[in-house]
PDB file of N, CA and C in Angstrom:
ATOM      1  N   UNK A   1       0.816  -1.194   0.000  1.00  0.00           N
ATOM      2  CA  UNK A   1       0.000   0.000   0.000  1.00  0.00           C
ATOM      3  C   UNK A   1       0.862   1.260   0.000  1.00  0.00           C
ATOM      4  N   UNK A   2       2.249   0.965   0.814  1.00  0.00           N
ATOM      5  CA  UNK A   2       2.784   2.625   0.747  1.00  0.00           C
ATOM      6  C   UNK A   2       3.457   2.814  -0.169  1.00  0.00           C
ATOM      7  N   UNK A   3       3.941   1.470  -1.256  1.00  0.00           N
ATOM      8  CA  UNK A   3       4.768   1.701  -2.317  1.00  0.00           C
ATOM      9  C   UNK A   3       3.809   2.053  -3.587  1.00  0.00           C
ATOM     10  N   UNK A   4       2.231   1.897  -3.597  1.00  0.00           N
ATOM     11  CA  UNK A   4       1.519   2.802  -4.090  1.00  0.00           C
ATOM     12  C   UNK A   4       1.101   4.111  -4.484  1.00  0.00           C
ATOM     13  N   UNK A   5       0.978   4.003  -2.648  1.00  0.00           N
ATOM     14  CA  UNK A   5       1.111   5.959  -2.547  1.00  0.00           C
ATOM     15  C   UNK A   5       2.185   6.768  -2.803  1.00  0.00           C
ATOM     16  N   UNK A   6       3.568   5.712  -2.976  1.00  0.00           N
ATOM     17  CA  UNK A   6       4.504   6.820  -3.030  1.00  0.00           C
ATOM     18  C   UNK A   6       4.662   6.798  -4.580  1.00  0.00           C
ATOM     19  N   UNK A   7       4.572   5.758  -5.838  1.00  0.00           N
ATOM     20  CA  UNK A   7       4.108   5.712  -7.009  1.00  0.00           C
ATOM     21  C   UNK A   7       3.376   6.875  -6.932  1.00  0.00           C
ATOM     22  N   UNK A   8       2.221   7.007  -6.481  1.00  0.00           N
ATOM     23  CA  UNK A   8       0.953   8.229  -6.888  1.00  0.00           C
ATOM     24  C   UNK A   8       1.770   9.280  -6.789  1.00  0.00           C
ATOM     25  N   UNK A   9       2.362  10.016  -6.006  1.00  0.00           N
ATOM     26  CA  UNK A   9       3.029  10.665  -5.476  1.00  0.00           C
ATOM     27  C   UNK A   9       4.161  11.246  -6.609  1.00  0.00           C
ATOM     28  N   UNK A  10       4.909  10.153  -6.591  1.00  0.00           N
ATOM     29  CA  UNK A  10       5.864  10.624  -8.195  1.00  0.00           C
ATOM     30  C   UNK A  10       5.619  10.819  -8.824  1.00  0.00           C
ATOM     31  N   UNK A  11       4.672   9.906  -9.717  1.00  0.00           N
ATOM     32  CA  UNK A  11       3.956   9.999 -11.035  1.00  0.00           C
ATOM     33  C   UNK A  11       3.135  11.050 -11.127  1.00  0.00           C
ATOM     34  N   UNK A  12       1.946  10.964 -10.521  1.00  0.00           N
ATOM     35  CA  UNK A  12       1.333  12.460 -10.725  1.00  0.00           C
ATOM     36  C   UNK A  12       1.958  13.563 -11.189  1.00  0.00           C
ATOM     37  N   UNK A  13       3.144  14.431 -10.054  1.00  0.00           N
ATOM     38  CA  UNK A  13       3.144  15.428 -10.488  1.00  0.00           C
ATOM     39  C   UNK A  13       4.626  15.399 -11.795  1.00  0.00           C
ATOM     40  N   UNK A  14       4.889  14.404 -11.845  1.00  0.00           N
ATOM     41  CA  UNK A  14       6.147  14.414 -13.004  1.00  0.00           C
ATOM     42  C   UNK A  14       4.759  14.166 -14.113  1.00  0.00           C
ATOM     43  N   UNK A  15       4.360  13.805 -14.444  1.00  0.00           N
ATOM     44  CA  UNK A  15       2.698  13.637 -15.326  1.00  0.00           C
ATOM     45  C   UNK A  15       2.520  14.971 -15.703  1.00  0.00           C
ATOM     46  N   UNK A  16       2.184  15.535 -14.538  1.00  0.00           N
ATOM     47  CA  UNK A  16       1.804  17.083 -14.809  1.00  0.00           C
ATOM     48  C   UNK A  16       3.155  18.213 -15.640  1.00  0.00           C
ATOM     49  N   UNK A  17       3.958  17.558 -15.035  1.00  0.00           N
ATOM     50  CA  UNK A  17       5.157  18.532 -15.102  1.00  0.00           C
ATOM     51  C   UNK A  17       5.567  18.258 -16.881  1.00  0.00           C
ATOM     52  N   UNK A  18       5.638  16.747 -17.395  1.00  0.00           N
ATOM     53  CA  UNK A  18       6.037  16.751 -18.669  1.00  0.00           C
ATOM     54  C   UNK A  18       5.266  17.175 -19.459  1.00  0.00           C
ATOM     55  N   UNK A  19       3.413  16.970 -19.076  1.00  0.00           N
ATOM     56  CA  UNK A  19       2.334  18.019 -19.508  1.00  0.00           C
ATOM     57  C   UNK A  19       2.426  19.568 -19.779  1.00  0.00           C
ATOM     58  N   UNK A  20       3.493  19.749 -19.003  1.00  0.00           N
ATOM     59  CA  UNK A  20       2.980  21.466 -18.994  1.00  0.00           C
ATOM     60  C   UNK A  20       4.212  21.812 -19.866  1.00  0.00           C
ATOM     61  N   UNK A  21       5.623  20.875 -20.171  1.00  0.00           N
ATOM     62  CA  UNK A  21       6.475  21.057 -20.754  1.00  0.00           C
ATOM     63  C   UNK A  21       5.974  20.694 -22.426  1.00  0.00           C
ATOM     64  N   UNK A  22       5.465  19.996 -22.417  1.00  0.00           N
ATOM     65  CA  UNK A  22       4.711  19.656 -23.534  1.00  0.00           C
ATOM     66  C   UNK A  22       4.045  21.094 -24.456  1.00  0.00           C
ATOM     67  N   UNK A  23       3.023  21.497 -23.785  1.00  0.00           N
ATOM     68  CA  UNK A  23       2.494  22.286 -24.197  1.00  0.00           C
ATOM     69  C   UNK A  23       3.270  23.749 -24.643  1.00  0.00           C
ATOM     70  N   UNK A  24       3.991  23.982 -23.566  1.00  0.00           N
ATOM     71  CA  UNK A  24       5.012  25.217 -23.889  1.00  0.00           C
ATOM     72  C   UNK A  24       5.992  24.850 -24.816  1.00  0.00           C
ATOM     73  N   UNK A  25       6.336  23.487 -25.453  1.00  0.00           N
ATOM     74  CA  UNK A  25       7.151  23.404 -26.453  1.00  0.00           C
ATOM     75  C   UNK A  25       5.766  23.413 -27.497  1.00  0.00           C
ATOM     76  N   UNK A  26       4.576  23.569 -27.573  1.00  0.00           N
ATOM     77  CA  UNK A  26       3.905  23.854 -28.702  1.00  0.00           C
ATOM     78  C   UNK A  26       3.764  24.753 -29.124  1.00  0.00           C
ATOM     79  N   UNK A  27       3.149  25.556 -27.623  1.00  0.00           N
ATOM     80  CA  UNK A  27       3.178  27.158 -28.144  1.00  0.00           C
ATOM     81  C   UNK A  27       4.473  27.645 -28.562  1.00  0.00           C
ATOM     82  N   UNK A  28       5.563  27.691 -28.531  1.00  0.00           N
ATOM     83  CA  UNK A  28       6.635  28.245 -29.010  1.00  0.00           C
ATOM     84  C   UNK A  28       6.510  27.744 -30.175  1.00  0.00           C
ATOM     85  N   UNK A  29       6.503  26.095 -30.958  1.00  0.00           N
ATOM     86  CA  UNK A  29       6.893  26.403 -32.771  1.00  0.00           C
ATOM     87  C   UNK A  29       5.936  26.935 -33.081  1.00  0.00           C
ATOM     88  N   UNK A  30       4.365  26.751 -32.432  1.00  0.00           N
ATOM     89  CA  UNK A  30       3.159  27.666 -33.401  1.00  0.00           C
ATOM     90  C   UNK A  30       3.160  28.899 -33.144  1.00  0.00           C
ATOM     91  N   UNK A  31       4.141  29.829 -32.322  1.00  0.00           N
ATOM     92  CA  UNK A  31       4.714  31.214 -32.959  1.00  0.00           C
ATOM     93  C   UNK A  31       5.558  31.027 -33.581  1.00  0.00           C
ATOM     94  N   UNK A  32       6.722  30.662 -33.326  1.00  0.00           N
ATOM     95  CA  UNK A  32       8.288  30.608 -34.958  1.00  0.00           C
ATOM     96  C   UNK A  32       7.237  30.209 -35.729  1.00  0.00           C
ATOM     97  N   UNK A  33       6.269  29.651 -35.875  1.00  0.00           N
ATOM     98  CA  UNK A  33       5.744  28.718 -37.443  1.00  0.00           C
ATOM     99  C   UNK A  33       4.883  30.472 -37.845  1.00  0.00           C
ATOM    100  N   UNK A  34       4.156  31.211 -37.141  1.00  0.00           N
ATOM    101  CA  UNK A  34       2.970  32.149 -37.501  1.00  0.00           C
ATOM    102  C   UNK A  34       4.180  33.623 -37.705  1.00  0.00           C
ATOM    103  N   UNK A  35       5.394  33.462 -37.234  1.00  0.00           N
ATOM    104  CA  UNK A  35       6.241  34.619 -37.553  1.00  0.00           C
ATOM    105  C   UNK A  35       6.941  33.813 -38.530  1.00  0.00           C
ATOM    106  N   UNK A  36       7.399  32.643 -39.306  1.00  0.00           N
ATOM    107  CA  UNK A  36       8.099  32.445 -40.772  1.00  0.00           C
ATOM    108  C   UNK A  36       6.746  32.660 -41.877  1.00  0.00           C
ATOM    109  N   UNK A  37       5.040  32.578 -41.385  1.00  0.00           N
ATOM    110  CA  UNK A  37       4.827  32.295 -42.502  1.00  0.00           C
ATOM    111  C   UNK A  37       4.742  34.300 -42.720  1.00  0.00           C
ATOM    112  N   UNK A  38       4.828  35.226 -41.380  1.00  0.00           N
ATOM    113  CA  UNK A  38       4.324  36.431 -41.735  1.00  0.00           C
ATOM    114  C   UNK A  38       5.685  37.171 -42.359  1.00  0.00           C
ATOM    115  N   UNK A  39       6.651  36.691 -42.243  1.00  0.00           N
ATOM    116  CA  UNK A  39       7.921  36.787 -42.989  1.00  0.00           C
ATOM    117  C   UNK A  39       7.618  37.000 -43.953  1.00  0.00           C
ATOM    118  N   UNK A  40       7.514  35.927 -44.566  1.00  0.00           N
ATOM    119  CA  UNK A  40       7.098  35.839 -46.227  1.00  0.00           C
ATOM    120  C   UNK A  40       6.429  36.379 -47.003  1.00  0.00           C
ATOM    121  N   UNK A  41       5.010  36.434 -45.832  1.00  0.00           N
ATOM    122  CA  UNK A  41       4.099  37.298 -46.915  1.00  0.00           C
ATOM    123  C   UNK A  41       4.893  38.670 -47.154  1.00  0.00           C
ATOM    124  N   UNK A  42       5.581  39.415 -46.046  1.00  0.00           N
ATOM    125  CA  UNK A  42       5.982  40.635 -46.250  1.00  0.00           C
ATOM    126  C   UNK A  42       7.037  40.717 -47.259  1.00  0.00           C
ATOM    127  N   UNK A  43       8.000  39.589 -47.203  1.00  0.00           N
ATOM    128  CA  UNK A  43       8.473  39.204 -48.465  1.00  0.00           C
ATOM    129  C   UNK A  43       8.016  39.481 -50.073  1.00  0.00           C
ATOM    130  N   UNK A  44       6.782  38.648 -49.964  1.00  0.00           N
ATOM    131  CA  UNK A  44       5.716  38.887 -51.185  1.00  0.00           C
ATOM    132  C   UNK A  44       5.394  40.325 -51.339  1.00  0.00           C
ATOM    133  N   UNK A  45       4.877  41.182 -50.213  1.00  0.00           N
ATOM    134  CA  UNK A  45       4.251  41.986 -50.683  1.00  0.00           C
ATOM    135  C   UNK A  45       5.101  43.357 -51.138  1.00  0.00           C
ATOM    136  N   UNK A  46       6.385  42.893 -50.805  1.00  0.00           N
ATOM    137  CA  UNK A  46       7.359  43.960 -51.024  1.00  0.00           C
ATOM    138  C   UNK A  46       8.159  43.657 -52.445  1.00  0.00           C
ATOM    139  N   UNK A  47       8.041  42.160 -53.442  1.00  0.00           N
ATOM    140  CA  UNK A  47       8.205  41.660 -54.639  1.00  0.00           C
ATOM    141  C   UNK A  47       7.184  42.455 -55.192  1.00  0.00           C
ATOM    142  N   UNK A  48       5.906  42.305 -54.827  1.00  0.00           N
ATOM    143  CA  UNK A  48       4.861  42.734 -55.694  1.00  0.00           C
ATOM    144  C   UNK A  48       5.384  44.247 -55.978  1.00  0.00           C
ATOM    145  N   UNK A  49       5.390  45.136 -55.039  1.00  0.00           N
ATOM    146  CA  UNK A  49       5.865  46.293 -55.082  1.00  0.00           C
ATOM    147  C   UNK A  49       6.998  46.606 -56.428  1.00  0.00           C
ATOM    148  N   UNK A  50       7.947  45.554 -56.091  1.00  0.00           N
ATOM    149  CA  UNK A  50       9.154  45.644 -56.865  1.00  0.00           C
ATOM    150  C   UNK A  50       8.693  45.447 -58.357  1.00  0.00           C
ATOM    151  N   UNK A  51       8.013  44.233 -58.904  1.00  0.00           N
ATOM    152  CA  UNK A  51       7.281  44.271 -59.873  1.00  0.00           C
ATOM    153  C   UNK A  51       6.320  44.815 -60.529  1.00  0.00           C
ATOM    154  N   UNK A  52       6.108  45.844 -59.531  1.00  0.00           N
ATOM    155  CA  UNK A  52       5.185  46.960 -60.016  1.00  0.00           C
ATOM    156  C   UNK A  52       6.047  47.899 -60.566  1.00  0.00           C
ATOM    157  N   UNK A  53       6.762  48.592 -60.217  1.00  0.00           N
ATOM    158  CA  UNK A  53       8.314  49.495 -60.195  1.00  0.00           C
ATOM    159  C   UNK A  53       8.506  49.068 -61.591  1.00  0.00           C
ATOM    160  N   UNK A  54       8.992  47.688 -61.890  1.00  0.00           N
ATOM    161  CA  UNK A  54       9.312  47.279 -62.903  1.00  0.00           C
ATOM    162  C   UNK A  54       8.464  47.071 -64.464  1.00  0.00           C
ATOM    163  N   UNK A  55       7.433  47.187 -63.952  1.00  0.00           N
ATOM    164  CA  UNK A  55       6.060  47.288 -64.804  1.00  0.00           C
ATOM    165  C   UNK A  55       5.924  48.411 -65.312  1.00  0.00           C
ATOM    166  N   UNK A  56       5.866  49.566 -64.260  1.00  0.00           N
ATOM    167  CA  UNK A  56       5.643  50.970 -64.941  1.00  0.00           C
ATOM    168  C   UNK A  56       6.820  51.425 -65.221  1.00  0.00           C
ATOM    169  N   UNK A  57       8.515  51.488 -64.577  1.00  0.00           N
ATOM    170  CA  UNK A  57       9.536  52.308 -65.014  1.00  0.00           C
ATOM    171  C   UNK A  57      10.688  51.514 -66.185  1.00  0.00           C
ATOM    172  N   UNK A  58      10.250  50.045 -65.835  1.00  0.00           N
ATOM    173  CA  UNK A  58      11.380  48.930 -66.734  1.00  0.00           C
ATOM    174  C   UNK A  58      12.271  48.530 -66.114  1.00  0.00           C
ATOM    175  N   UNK A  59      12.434  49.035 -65.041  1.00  0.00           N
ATOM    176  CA  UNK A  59      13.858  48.526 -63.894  1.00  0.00           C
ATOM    177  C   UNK A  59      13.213  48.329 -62.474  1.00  0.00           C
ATOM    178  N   UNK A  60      13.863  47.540 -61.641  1.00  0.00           N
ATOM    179  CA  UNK A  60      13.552  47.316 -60.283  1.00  0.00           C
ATOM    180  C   UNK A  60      13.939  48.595 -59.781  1.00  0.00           C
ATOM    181  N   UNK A  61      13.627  48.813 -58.281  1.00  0.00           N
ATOM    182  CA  UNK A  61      13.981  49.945 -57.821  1.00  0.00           C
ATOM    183  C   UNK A  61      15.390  49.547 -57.138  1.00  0.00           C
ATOM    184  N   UNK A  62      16.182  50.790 -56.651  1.00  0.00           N
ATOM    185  CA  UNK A  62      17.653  50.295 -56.533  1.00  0.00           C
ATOM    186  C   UNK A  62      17.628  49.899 -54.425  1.00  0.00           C
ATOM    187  N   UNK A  63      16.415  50.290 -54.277  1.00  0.00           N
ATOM    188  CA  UNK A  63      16.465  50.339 -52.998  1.00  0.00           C
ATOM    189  C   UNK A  63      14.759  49.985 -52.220  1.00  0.00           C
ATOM    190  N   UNK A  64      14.741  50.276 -50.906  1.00  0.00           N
ATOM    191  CA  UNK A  64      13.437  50.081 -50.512  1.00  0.00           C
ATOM    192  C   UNK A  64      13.159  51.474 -49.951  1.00  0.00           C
ATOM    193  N   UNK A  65      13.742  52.273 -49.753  1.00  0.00           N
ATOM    194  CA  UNK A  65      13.028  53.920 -49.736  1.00  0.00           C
ATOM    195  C   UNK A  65      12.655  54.207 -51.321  1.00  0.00           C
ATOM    196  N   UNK A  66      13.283  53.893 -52.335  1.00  0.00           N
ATOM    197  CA  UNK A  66      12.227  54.249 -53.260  1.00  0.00           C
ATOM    198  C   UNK A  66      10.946  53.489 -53.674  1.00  0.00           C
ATOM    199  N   UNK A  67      11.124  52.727 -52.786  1.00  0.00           N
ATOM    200  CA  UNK A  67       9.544  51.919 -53.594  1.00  0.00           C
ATOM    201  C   UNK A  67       8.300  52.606 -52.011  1.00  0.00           C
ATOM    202  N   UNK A  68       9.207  53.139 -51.375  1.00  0.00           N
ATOM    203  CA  UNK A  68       8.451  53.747 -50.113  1.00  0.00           C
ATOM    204  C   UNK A  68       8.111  55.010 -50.373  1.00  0.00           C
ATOM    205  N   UNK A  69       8.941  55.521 -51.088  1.00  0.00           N
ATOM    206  CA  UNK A  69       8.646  57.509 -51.848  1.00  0.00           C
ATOM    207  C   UNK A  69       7.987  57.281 -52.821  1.00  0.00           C
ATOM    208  N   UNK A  70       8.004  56.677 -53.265  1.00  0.00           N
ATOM    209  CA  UNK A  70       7.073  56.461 -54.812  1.00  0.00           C
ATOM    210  C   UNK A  70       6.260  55.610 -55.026  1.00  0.00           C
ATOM    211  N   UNK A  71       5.641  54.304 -54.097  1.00  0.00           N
ATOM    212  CA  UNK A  71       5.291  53.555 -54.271  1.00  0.00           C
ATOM    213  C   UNK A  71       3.994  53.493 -52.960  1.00  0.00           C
ATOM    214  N   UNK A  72       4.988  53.875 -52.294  1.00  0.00           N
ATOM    215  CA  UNK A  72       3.743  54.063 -50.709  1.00  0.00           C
ATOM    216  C   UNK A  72       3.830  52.531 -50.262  1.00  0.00           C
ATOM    217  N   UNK A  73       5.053  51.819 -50.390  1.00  0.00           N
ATOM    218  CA  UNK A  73       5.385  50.413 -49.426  1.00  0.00           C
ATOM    219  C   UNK A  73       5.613  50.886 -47.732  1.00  0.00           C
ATOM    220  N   UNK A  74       5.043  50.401 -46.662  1.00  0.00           N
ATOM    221  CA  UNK A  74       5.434  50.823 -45.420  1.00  0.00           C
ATOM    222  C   UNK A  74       6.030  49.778 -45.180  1.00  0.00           C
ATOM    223  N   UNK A  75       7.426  49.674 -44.336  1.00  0.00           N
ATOM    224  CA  UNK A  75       7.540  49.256 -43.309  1.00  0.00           C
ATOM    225  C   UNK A  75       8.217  49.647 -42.369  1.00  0.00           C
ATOM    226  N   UNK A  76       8.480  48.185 -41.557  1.00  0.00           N
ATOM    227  CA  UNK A  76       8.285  47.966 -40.244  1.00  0.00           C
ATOM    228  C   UNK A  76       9.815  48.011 -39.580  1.00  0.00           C
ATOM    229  N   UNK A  77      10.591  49.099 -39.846  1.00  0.00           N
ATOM    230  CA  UNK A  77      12.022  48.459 -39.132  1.00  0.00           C
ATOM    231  C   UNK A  77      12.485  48.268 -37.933  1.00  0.00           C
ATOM    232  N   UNK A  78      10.967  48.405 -36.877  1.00  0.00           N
ATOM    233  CA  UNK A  78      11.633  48.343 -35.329  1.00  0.00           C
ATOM    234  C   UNK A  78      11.012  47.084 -35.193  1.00  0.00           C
ATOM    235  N   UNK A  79      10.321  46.209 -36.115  1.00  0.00           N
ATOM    236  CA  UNK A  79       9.813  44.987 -35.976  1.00  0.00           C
ATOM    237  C   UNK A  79      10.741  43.837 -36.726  1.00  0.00           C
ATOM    238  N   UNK A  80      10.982  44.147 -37.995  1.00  0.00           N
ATOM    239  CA  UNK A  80      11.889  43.270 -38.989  1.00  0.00           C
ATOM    240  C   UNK A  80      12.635  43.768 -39.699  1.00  0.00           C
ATOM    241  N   UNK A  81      13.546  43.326 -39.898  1.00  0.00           N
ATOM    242  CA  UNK A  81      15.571  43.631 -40.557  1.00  0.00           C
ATOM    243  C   UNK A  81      14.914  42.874 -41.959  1.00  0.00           C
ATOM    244  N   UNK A  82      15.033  44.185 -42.799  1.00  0.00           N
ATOM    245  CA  UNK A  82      15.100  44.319 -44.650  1.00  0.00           C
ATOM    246  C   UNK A  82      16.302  44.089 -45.436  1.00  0.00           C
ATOM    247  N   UNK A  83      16.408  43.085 -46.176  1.00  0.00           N
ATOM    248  CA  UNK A  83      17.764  42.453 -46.815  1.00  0.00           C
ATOM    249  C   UNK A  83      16.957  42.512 -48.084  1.00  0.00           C
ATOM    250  N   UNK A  84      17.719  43.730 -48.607  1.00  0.00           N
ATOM    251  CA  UNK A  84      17.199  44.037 -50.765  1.00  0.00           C
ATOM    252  C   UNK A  84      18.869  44.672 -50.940  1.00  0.00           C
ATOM    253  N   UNK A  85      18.792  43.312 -51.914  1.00  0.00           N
ATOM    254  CA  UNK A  85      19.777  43.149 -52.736  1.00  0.00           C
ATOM    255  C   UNK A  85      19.925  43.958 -54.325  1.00  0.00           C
ATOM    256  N   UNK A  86      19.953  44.859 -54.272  1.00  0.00           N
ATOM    257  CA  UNK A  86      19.836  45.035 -56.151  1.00  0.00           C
ATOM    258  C   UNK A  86      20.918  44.425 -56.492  1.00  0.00           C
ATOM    259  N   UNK A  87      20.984  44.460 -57.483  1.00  0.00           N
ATOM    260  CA  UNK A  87      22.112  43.570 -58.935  1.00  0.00           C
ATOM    261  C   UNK A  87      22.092  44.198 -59.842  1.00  0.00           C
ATOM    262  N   UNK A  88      21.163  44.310 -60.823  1.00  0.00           N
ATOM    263  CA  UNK A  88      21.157  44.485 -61.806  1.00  0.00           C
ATOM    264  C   UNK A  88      19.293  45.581 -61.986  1.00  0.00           C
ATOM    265  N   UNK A  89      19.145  46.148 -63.070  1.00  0.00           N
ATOM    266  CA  UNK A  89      17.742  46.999 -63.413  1.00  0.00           C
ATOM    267  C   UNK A  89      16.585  46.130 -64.003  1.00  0.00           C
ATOM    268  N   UNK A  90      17.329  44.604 -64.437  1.00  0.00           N
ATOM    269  CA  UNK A  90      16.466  44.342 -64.658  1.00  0.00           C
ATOM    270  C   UNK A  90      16.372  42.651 -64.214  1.00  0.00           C
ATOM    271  N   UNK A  91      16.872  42.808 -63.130  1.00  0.00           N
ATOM    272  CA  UNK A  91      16.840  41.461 -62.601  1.00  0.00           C
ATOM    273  C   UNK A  91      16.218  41.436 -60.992  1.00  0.00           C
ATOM    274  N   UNK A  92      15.381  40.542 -60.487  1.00  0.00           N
ATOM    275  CA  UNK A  92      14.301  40.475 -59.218  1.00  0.00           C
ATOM    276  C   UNK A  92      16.139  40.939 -58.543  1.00  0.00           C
ATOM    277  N   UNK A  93      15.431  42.001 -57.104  1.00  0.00           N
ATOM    278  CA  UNK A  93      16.283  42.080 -56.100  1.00  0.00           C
ATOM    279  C   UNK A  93      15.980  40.910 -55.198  1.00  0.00           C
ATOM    280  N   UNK A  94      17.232  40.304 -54.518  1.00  0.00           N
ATOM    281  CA  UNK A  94      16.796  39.194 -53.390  1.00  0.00           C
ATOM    282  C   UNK A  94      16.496  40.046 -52.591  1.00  0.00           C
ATOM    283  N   UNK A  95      15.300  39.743 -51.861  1.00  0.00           N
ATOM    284  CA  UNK A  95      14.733  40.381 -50.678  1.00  0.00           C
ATOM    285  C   UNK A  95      14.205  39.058 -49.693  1.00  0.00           C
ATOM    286  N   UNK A  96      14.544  39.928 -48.157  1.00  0.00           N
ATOM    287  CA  UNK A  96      14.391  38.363 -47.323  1.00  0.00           C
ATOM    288  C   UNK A  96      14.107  39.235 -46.040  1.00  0.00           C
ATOM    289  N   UNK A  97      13.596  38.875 -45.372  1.00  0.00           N
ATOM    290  CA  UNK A  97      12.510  40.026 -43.700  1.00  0.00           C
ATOM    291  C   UNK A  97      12.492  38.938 -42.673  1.00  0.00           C
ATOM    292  N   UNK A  98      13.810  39.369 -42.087  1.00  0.00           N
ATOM    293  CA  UNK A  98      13.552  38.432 -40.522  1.00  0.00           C
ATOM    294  C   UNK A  98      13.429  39.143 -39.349  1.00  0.00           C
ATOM    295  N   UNK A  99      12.076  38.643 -38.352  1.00  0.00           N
ATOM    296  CA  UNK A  99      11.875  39.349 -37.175  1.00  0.00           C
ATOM    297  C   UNK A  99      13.287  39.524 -36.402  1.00  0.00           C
ATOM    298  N   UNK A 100      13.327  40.971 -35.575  1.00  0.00           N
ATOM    299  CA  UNK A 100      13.990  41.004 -34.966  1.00  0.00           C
ATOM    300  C   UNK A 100      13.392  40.798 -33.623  1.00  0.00           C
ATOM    301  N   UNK A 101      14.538  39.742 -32.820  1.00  0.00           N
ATOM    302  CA  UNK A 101      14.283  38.900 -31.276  1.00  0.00           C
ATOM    303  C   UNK A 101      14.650  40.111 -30.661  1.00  0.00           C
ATOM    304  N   UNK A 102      13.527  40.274 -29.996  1.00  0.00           N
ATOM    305  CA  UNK A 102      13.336  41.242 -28.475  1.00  0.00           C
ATOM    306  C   UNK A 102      14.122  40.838 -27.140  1.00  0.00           C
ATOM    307  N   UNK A 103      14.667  41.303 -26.264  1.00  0.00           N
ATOM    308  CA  UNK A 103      15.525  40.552 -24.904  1.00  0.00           C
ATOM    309  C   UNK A 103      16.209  39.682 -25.119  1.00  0.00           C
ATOM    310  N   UNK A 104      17.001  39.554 -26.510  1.00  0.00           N
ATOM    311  CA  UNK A 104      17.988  38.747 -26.329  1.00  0.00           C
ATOM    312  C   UNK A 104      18.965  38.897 -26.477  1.00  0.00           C
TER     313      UNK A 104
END
C-alpha cells in the first residue's frame, strides 16, 4: 500500500510537469511557425511592389526607400531587418525580412 502511494506521489506530479512542458514546447513552434509564414508574406508583398516598379519604369527599384517615396510600401524596421539586394535593373532584387528577437 505505501509503495503505491509513493508511485501516486511521483507519477502524478512528473505527469503534470512533462504536460505542462509539452504544451510550452507547442506554443513556441506555433509562434516561430505564424512569424516564418508572416515573414514571407511581407516578403511577397514587397516583390509585388518591386514588380510593379518594374512594370511601370522597366527597372527594379535600386532600394526600398524608393519603392516607399514612390510607391507608398510601409515598413516595419523596429519589428523586422530588410535584406534588398539590387544587382542588376532588370533582374528580381533578393529580398528576405527576418523578425527582430526582443531581450535577447
Amino acid at each position: 500500500m505505501k509503495n503505491s502511494l509513493r508511485r501516486t506521489y511521483i507519477i502524478g506530479p512528473l505527469v503534470i510537469f512533462i504536460a505542462i512542458v509539452l504544451i510550452m514546447v507547442g506554443i513556441d513552434k506555433d509562434h516561430v511557425n505564424k512569424m516564418y509564414t508572416r515573414e514571407n508574406e511581407i516578403e511577397g508583398v514587397i516583390k509585388q511592389y518591386a514588380v510593379a516598379c518594374y512594370a511601370q519604369e522597366g527597372a527594379y527599384p535600386k532600394d526600398l526607400r524608393y519603392l516607399e517615396e514612390n510607391y507608398g510600401l510601409i515598413i516595419d524596421e523596429d519589428t523586422y531587418y530588410y535584406y534588398y539586394d539590387f544587382f542588376a535593373s532588370n533582374l528580381m532584387p533578393d529580398i528576405e525580412v527576418v523578425a527582430i528577437e526582443r531581450g535577447r
